[in-house]
Protein backbone atom coordinates (compact mmCIF):
# COMPACT_ATOMS: atom_id res chain seq x y z
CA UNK A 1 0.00 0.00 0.00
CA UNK A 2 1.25 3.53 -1.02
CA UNK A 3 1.99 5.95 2.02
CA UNK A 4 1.66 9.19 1.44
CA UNK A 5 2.78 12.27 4.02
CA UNK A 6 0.97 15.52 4.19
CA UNK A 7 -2.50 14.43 3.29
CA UNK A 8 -4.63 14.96 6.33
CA UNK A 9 -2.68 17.61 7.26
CA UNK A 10 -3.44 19.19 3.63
CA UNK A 11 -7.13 18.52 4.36
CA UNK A 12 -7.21 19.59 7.85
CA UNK A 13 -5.30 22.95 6.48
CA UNK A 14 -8.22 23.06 4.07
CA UNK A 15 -11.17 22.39 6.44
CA UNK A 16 -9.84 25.23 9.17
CA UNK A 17 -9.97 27.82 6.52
CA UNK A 18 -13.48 26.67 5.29
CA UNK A 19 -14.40 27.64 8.80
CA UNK A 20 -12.60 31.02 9.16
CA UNK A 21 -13.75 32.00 5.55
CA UNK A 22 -11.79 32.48 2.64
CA UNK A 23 -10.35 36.26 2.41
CA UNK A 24 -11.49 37.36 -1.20
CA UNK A 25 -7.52 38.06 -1.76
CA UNK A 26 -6.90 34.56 -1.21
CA UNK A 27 -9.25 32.90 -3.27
CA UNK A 28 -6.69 32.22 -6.26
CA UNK A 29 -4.12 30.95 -3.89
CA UNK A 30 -6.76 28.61 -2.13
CA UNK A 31 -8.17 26.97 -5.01
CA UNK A 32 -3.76 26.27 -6.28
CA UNK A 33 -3.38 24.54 -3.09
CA UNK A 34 -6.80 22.47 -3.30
CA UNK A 35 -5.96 21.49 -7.27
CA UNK A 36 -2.10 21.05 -6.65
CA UNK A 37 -3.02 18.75 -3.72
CA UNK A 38 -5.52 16.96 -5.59
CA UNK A 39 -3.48 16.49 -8.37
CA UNK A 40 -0.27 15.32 -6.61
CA UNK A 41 -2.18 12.61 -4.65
CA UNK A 42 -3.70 11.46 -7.88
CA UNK A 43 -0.19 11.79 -9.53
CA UNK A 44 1.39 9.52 -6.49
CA UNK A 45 -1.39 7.02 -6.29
CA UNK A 46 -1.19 6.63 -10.38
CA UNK A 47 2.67 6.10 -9.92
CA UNK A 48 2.32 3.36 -7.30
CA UNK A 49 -0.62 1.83 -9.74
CA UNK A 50 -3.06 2.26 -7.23
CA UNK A 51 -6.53 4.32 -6.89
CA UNK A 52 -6.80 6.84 -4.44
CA UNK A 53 -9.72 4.48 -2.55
CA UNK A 54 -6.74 2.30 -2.18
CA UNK A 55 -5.03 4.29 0.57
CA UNK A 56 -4.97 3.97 4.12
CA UNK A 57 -8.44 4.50 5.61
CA UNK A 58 -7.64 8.68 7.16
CA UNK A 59 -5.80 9.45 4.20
CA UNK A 60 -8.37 8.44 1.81
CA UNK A 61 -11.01 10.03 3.75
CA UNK A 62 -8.91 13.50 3.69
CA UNK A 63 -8.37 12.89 -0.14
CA UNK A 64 -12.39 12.99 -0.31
CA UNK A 65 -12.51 16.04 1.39
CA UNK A 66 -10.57 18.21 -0.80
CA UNK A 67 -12.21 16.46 -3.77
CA UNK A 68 -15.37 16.93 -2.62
CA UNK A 69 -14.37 20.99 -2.12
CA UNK A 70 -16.75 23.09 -4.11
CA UNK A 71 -14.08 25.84 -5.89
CA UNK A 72 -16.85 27.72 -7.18
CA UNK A 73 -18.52 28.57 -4.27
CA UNK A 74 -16.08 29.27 -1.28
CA UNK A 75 -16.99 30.38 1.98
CA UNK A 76 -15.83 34.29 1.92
CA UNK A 77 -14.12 36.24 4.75
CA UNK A 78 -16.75 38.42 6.30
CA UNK A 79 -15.44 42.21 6.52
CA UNK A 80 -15.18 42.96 10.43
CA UNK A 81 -12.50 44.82 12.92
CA UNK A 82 -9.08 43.11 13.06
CA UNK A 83 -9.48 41.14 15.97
CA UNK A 84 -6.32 39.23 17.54
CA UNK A 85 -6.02 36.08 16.14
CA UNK A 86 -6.25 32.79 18.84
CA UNK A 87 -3.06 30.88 18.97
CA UNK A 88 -2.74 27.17 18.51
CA UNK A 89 -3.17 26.16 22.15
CA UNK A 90 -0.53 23.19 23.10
CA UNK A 91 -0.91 21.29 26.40
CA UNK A 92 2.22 19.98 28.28
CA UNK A 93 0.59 17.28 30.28
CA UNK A 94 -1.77 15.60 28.05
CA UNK A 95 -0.40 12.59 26.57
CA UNK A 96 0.87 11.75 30.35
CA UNK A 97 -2.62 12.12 31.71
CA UNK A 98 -4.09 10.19 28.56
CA UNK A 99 -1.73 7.51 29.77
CA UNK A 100 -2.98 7.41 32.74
CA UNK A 101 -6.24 6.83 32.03
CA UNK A 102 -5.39 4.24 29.76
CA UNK A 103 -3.54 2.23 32.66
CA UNK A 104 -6.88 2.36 34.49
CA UNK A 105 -8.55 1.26 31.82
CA UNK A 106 -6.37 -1.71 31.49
CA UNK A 107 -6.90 -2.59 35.35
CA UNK A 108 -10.45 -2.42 34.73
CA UNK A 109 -11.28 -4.77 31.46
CA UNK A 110 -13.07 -7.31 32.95
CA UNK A 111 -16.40 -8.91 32.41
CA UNK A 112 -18.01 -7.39 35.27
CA UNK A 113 -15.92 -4.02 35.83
CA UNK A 114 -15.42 -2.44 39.33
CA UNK A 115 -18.35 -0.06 39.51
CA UNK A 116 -16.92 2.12 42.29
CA UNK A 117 -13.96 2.07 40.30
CA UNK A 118 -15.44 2.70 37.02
CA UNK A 119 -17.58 5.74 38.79
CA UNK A 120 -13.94 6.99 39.35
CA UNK A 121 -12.84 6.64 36.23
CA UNK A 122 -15.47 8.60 34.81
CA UNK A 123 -14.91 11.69 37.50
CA UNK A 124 -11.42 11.81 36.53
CA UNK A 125 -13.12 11.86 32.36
CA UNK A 126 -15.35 14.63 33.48
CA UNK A 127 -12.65 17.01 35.45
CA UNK A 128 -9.58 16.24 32.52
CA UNK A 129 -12.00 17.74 30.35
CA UNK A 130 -13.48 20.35 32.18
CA UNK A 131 -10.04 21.78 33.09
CA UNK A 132 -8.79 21.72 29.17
CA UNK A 133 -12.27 22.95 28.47
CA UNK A 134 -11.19 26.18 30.91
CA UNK A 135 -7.35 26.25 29.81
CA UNK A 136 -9.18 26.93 25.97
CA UNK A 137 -11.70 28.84 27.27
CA UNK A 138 -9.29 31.46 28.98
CA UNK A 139 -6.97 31.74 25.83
CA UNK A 140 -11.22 32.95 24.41
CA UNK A 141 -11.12 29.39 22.40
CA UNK A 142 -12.03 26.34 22.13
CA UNK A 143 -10.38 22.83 21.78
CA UNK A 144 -10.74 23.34 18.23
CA UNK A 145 -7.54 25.33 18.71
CA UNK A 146 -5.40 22.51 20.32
CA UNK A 147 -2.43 21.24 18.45
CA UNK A 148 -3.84 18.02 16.46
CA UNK A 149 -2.16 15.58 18.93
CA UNK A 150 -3.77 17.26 21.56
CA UNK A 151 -7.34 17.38 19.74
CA UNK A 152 -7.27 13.91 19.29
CA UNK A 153 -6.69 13.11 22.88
CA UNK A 154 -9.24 15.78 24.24
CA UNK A 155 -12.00 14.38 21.98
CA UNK A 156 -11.02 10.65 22.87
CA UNK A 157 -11.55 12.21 26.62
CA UNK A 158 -14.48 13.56 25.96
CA UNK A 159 -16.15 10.54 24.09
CA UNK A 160 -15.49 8.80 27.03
CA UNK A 161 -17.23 10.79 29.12
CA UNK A 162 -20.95 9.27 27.65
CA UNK A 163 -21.79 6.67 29.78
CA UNK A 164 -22.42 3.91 27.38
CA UNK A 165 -19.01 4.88 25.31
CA UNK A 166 -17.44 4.19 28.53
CA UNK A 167 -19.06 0.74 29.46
CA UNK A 168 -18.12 -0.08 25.52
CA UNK A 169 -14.46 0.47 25.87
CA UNK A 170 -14.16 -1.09 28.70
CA UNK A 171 -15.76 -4.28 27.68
CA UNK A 172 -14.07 -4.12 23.66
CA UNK A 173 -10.89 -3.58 26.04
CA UNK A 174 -11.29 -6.85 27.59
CA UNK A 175 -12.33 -8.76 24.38
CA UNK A 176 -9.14 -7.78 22.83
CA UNK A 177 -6.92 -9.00 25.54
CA UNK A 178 -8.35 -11.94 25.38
CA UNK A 179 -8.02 -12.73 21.84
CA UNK A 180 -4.65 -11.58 22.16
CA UNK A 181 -3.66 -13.89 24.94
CA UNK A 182 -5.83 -17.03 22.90
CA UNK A 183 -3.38 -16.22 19.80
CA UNK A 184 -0.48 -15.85 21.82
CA UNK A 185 -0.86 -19.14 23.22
CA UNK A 186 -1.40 -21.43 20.35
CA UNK A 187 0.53 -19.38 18.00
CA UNK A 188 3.84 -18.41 19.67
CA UNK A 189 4.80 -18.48 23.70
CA UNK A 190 2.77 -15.98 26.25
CA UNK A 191 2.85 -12.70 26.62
CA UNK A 192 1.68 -9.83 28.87
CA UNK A 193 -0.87 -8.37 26.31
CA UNK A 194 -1.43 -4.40 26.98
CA UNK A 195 -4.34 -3.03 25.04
CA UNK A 196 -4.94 0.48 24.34
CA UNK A 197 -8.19 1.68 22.20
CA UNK A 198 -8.08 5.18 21.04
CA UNK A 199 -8.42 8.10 18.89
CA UNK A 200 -5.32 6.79 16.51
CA UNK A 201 -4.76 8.32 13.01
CA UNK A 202 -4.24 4.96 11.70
CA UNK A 203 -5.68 1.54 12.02
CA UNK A 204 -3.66 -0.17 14.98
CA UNK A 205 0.29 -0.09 16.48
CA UNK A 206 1.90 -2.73 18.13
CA UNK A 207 5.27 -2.20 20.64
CA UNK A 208 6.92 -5.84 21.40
CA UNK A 209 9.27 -7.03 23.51
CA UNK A 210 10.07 -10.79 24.63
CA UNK A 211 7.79 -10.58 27.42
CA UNK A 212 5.24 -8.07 26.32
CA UNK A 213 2.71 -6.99 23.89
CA UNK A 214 1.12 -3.11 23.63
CA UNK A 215 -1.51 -3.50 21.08
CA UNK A 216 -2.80 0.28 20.29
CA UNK A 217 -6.15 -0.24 17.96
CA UNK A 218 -8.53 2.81 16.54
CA UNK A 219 -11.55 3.55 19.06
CA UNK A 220 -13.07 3.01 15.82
CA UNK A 221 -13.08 -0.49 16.39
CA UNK A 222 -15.36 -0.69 19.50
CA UNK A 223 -18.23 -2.24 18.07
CA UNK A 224 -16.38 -4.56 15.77
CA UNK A 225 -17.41 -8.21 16.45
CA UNK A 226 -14.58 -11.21 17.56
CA UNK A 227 -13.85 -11.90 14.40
CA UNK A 228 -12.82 -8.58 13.47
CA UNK A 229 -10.81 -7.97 16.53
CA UNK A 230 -9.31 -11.38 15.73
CA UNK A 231 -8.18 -10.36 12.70
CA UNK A 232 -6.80 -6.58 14.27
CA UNK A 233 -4.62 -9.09 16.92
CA UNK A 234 -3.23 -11.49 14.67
CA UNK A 235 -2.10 -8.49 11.83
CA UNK A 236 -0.30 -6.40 14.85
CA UNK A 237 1.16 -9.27 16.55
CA UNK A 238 1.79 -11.74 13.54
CA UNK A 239 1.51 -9.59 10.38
CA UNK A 240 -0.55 -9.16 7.35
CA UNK A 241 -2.43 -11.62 5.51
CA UNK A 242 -4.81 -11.44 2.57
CA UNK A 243 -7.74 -12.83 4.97
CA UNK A 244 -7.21 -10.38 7.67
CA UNK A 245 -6.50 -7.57 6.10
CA UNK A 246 -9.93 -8.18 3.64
CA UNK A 247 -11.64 -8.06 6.85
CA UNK A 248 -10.15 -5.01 8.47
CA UNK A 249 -10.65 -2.81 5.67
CA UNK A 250 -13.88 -4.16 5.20
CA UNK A 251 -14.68 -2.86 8.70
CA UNK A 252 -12.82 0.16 8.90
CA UNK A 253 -14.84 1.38 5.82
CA UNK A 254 -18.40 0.45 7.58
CA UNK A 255 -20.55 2.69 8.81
CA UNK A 256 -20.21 1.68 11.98
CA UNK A 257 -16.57 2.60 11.97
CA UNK A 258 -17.12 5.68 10.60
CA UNK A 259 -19.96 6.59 12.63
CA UNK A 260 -17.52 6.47 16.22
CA UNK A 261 -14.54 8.13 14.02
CA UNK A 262 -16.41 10.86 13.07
CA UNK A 263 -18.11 11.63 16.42
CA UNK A 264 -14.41 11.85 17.94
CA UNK A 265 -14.24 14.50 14.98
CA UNK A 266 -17.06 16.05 15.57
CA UNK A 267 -16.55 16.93 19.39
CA UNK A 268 -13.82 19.47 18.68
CA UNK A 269 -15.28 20.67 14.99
CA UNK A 270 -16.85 24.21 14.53
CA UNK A 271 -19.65 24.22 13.61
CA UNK A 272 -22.20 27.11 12.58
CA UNK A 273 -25.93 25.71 13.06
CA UNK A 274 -27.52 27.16 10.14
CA UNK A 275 -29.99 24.42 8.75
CA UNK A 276 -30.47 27.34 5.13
CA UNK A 277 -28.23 26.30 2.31
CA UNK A 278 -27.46 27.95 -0.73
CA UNK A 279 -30.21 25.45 -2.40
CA UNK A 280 -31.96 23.60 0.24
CA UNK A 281 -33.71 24.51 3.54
CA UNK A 282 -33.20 21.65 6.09
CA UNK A 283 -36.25 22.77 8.13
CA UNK A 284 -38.62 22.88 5.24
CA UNK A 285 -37.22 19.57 4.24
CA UNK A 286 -37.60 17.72 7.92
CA UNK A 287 -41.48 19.79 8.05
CA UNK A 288 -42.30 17.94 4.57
CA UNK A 289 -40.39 14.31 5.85
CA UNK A 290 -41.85 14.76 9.45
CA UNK A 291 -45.24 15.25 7.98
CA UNK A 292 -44.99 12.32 5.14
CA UNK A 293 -43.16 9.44 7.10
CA UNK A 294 -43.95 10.13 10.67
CA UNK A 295 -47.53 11.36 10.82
CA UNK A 296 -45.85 14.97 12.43
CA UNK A 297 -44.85 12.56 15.00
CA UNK A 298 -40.93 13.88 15.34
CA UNK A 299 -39.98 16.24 17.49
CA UNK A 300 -37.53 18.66 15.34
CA UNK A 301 -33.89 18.10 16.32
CA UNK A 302 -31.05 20.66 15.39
CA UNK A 303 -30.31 20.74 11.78
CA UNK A 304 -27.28 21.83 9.78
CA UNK A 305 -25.24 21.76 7.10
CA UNK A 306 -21.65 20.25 7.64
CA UNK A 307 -18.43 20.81 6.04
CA UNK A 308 -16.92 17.69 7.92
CA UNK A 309 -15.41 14.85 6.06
CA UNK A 310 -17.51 12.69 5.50
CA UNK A 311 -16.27 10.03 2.90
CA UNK A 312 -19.27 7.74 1.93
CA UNK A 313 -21.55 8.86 4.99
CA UNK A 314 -23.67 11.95 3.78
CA UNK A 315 -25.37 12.55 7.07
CA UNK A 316 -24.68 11.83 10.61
CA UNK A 317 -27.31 11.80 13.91
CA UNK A 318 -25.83 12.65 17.54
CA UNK A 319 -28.41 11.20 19.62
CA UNK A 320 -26.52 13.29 22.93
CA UNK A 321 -26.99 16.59 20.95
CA UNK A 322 -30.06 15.80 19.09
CA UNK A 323 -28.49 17.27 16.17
CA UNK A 324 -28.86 15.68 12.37
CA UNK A 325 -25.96 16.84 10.03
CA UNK A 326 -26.09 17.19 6.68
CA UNK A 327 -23.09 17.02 4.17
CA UNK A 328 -22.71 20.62 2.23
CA UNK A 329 -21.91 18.39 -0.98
CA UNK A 330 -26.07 17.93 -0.88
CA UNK A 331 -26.83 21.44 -0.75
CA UNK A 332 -26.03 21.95 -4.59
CA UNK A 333 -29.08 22.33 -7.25
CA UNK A 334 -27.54 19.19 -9.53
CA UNK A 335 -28.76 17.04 -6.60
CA UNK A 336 -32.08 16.18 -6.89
CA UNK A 337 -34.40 17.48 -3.43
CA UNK A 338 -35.48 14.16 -3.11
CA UNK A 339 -32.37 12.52 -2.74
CA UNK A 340 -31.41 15.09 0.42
CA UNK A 341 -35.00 14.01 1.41
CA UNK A 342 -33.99 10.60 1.33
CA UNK A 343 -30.57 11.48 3.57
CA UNK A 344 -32.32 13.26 5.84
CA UNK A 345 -34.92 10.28 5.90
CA UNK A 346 -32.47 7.93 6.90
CA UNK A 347 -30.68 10.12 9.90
CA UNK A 348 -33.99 10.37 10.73
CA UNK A 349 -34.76 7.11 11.30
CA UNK A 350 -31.82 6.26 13.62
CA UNK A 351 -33.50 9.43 15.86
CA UNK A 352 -36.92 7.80 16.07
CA UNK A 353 -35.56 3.86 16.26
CA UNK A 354 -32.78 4.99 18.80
CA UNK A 355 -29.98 1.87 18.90
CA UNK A 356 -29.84 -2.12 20.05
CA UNK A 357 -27.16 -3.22 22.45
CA UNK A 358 -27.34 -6.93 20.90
CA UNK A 359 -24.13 -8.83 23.12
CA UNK A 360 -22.27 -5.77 23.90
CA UNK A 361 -22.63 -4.00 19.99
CA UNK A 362 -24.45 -1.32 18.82
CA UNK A 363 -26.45 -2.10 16.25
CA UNK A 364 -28.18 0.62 14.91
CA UNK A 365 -29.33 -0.61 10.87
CA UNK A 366 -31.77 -3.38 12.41
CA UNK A 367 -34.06 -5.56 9.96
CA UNK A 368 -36.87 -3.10 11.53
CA UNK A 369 -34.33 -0.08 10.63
CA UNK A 370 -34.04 -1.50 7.02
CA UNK A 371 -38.01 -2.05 6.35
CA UNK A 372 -38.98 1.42 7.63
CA UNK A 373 -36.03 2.73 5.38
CA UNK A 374 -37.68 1.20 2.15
CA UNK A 375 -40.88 3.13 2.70
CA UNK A 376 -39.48 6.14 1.35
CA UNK A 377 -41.20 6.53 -1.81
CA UNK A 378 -38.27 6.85 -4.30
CA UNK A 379 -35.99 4.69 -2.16
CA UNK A 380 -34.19 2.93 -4.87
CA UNK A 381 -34.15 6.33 -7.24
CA UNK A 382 -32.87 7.84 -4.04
CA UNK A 383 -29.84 4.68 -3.44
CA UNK A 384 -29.15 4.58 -7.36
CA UNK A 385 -28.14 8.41 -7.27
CA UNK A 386 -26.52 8.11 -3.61
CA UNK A 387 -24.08 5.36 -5.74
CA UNK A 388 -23.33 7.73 -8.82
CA UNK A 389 -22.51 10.75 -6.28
CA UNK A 390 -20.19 8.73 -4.48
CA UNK A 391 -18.24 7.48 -7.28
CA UNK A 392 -17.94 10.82 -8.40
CA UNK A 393 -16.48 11.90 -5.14
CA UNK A 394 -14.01 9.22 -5.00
């Protein structure tokens, strides 16, 4: 597989000037850097014969985002008093407390968890965050402006914080280690198996000695089933097969990977909650899909328009913010309405089904999910132009 440095840095370059607005003088030299980027992935990918869906799972999601950058509309600048610009925040102690917390973690995978313990694990969640929370909030920012190292770990933090996140860890924690310890034992001599689940840039790490075994896997990864996991051990410990690797990338690019990566995103993202697009109203679409598919039956969660990469998944639903978001690459008038109707349908759904904890897993597209999704009334219209969009991005 083709590495190739400076993509989701590129992307993440990209995304934080989105935000801030383009300055009209800076349009020309934006829309170079988004084509040269563009064209130099391309370029490298061709050269190693390989498509760009072919790279590694973050750098093929940031190689969507740029693509998916519409250069004809930019976000503009909007004329205001020079204000002093908010430094890039960078926190000494961080990865040391993050270890930490992973340590107690470890002591705490089991299948029945210390509850007095795990209470204390979640204080310590809740004041880590509060107190980077106030270290942004007296610099008059927000953890937005953290280095990216530092971003990662806050929103990892943070994620944990949600109850049920928590309890998931701790148990996918556990499941690991045992797998780990199972392969260790019939395939090679026993080890002292460390796991560590978090907000990693790539797929999994693994430090080895003679006597010991730190397997670091994506929190991206909690939901994934044994066999999955099973196939995560044995490529850190033992290396890469056909087989396990087929399965792995099969996972990493599910929904339910996706869904837990891009809430970790999401936590620190900036987000203005405007549900009016250039084309498309959100809360005259959700008033129409309310009234058709629910009977008026929904209350109306928070809806906006997103600018966060999204690869394949066009809409997200945070059931702790009641929020739906919306991919901006739908707000454009070559998209039919009924196709956002149909997105918006969907992210709908997984408000008004809620999810299914089914041995430990969240399982959110349920036969029941599936059947009430097919009652949209131009479902397969709606699926068939989902597929062409998507292969355009890519």
């Amino acid at each position: 597989m083709v590495q190739i440095r400076g993509i989701v840095k590129a992307a993440q370059v990209a995304r934080n000037r989105l935000q801030a607005g383009i300055a009209p003088s800076d349009v020309a030299d934006f829309k170079k850097f988004i084509t040269n980027s563009i064209e130099t992935i391309e370029q490298l990918c061709a050269h190693g014969r390989m498509a760009p869906s072919q790279l590694p799972t973050r750098s093929r999601q940031a190689y969507y985002f740029l693509k998916a950058i519409d250069l004809d509309n930019l976000p503009l600048a909007e004329t205001q008093p020079t204000q002093d610009k908010v430094q890039t925040i960078r926190l000494k102690n961080i990865k040391t407390q993050q270890g930490a917390i992973l340590h107690k973690i470890a002591n705490l995978a089991s299948p029945t968890p210390n509850t007095a313990q795990t209470q204390e694990l979640a204080k310590t969640l809740v004041q880590t965050v509060t107190a980077i929370e106030k270290i942004c909030a007296a610099s008059q920012a927000t953890p937005a402006n953290l280095t990216r190292s530092s971003r990662q770990i806050y929103a990892w933090m943070k994620f944990l914080t949600y109850e049920r996140n928590l309890q998931l860890h701790l148990q996918t924690t556990y499941r690991v280690k045992q797998i780990a310890e199972k392969l260790c034992n019939i395939y090679a001599h026993p080890l002292n198996i460390v796991v560590e689940l978090t907000h990693l840039t790539g797929i999994y790490k693994c430090k080895r000695s003679l006597v010991e075994a730190t397997l670091t896997l994506s929190e991206g990864f909690i939901n994934a089933n044994d066999e999955t996991l099973e196939a995560l051990v044995k490529a850190a410990l033992f290396g890469k097969c056909q087989q396990t690797t087929q399965l792995i990338r099969d996972y990493a690019a599910s929904e339910e990977s996706s869904s837990v990566l891009i809430e970790l995103d999401l936590i620190t993202e900036v987000i203005v909650e405007n549900p009016r697009g250039k084309c498309y109203n959100l809360d005259e679409l959700f008033d129409k899909v309310n009234r058709e598919y629910f009977a008026c039956s929904l209350v109306k969660p928070r809806l906006i328009w997103s600018q966060i990469n999204t690869y394949r998944k066009l809409g997200h639903y945070e059931p702790a913010k009641n929020r739906v978001m919306i991919a901006l690459t739908l707000d454009d008038a070559r998209i039919p309405e009924f196709v956002v109707e149909f997105v918006l349908y969907h992210e709908l759904l997984h408000k008004s089904h809620g999810a299914t904890w089914v041995n430990g897993r969240r399982m959110v597209h349920t036969p029941e999910f599936r059947r009430d999704e097919r009652k949209f009334k131009l479902y397969k219209e709606a699926e068939e132009s989902l597929k062409k969009l998507t292969s355009y991005l890519i």
